[in-house]
C-alpha atoms as a PDB file:
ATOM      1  CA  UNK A   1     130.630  77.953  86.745  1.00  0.00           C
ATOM      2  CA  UNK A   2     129.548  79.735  89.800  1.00  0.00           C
ATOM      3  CA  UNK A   3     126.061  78.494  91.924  1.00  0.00           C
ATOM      4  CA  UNK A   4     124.726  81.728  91.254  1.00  0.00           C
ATOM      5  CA  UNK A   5     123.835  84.677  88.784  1.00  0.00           C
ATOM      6  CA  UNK A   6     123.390  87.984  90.206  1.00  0.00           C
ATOM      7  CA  UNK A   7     120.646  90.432  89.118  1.00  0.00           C
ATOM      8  CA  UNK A   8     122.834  92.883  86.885  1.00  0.00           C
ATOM      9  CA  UNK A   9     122.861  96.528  88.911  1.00  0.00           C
ATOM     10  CA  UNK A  10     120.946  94.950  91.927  1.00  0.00           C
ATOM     11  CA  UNK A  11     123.638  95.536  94.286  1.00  0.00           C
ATOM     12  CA  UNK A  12     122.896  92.755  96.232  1.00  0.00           C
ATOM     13  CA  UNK A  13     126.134  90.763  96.066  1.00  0.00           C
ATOM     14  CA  UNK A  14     128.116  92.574  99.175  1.00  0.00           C
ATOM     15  CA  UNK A  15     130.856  89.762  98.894  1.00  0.00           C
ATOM     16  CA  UNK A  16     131.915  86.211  97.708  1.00  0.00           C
ATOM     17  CA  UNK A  17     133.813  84.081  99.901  1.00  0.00           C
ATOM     18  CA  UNK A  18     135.102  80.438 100.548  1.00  0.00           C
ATOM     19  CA  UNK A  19     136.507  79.497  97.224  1.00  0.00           C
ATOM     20  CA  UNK A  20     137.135  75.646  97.912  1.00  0.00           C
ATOM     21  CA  UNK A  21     133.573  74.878  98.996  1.00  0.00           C
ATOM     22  CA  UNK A  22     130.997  78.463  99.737  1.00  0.00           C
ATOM     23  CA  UNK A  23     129.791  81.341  98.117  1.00  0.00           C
ATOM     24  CA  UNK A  24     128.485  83.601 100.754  1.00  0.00           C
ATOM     25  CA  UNK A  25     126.082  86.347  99.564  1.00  0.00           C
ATOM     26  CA  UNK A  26     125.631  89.052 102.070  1.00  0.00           C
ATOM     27  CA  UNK A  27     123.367  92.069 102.314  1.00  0.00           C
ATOM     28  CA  UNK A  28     123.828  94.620 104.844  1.00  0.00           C
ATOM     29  CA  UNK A  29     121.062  96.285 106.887  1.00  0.00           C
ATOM     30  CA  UNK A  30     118.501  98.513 104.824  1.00  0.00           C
ATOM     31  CA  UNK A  31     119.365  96.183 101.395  1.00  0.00           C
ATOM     32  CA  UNK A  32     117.064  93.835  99.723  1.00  0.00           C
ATOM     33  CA  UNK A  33     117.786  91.976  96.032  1.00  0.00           C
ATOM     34  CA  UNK A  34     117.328  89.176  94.219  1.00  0.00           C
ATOM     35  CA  UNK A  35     118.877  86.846  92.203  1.00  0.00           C
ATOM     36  CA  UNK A  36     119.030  83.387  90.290  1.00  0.00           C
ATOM     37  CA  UNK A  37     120.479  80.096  91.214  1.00  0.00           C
ATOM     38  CA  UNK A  38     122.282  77.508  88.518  1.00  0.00           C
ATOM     39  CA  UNK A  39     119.131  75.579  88.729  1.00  0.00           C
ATOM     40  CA  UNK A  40     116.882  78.337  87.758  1.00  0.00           C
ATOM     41  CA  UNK A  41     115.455  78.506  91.564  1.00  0.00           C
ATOM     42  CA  UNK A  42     114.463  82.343  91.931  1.00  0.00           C
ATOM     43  CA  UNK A  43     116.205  83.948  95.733  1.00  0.00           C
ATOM     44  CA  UNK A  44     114.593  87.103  96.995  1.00  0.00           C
ATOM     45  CA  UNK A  45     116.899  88.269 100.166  1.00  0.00           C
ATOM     46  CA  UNK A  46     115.575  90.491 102.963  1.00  0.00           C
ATOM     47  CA  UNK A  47     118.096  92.872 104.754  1.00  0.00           C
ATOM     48  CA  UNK A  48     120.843  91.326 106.727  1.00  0.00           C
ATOM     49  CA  UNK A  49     120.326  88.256 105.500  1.00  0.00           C
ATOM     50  CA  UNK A  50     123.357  86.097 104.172  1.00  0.00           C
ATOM     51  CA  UNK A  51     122.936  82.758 102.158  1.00  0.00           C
ATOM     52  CA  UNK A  52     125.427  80.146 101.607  1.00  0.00           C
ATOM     53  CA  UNK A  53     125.831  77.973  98.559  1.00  0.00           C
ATOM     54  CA  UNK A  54     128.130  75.111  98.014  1.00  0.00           C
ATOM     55  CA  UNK A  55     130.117  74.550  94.445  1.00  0.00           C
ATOM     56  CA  UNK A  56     128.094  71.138  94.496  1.00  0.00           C
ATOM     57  CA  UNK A  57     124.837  73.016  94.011  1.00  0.00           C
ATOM     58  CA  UNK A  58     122.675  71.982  91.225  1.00  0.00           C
ATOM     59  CA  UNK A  59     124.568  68.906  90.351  1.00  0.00           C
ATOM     60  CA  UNK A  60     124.821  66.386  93.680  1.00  0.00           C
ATOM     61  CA  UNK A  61     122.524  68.845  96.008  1.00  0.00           C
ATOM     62  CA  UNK A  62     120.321  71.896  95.961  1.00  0.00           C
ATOM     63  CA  UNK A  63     120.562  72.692  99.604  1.00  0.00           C
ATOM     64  CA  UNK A  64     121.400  76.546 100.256  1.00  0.00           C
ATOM     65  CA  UNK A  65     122.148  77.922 104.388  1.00  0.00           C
ATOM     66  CA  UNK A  66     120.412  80.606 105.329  1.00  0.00           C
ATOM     67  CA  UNK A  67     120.992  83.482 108.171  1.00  0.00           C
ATOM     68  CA  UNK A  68     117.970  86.092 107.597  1.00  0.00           C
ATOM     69  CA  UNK A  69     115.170  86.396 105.581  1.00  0.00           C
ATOM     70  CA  UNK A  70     114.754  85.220 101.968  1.00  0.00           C
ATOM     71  CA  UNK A  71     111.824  83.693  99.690  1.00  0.00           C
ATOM     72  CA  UNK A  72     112.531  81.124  97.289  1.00  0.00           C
ATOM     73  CA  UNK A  73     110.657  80.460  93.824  1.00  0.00           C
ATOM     74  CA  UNK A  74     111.914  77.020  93.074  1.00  0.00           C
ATOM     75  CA  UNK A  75     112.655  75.125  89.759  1.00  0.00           C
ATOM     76  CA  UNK A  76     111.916  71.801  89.493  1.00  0.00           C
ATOM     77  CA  UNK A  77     114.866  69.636  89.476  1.00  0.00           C
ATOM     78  CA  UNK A  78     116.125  69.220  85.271  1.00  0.00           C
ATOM     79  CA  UNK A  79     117.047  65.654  85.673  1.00  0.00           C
ATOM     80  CA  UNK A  80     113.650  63.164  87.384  1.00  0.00           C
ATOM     81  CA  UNK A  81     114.643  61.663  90.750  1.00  0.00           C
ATOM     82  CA  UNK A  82     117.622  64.502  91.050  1.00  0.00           C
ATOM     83  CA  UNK A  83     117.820  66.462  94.285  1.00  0.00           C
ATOM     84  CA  UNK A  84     115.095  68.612  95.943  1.00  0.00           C
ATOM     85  CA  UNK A  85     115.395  72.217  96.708  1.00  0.00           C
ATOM     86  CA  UNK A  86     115.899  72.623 100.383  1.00  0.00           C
ATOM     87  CA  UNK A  87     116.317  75.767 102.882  1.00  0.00           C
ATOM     88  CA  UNK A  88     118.475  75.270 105.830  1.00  0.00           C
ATOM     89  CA  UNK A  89     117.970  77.786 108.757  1.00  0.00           C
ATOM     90  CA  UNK A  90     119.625  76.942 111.850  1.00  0.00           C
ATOM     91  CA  UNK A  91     118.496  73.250 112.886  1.00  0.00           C
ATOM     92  CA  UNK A  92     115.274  73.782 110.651  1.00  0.00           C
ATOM     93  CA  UNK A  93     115.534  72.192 107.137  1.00  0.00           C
ATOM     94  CA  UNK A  94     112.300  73.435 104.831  1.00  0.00           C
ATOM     95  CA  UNK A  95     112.450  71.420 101.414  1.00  0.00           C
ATOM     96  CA  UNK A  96     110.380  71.690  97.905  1.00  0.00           C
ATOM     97  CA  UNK A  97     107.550  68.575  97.849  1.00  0.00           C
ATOM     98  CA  UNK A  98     108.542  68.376  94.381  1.00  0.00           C
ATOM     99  CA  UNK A  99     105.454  68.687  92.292  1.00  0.00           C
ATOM    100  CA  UNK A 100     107.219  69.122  89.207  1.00  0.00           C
ATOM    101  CA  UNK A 101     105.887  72.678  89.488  1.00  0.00           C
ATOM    102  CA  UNK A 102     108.013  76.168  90.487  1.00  0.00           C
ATOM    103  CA  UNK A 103     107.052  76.308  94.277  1.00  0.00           C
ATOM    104  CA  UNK A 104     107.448  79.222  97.025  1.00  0.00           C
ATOM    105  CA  UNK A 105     109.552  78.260  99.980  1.00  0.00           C
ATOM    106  CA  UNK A 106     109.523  81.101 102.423  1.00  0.00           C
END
């Protein structure tokens, strides 16, 4: 089962890569789209932005890496004490409190 489920006719998934461990997503300059992770967690992705998700996500880790601009509605994890939803960006790691309520990382 793949990390992610593309919004039917967005457009928005330029290309897949990495097989063994990645899916990279990849908009070009002047796209925008959106789409929904395994866990539920909402993505909406700014032009030239790319986001990478490893096979793991969902089960051992909800961590996506991110190169752009993106906002995130988050689900709260389906199994108590499971992993939080984190954004990393560079050296900068931004993740969900975990209220038990969707939240909005940007």
């Amino acid at each position: 089962m793949s990390a992610l489920l593309p919004t039917p006719g967005a457009g928005l998934v330029k290309r897949f890569a990495g097989g063994d461990a990645n899916w990279l997503i990849a908009l070009d300059r002047g796209q925008r789209g959106a789409f929904t992770l395994r866990d539920g967690t909402r993505a909406t992705m700014g032009s030239e932005t790319h986001i990478t998700i490893r096979d793991e996500f969902g089960g051992t880790q909800r961590t996506v890496q991110i190169e752009g601009t993106a906002t995130f509605t988050v689900t709260p994890s389906a199994n108590p004490g499971g992993p939080s939803f984190a954004v990393r960006a560079g050296t900068v790691t931004a993740t969900a409190s975990g209220t038990g309520e969707p939240e909005l990382v940007r």
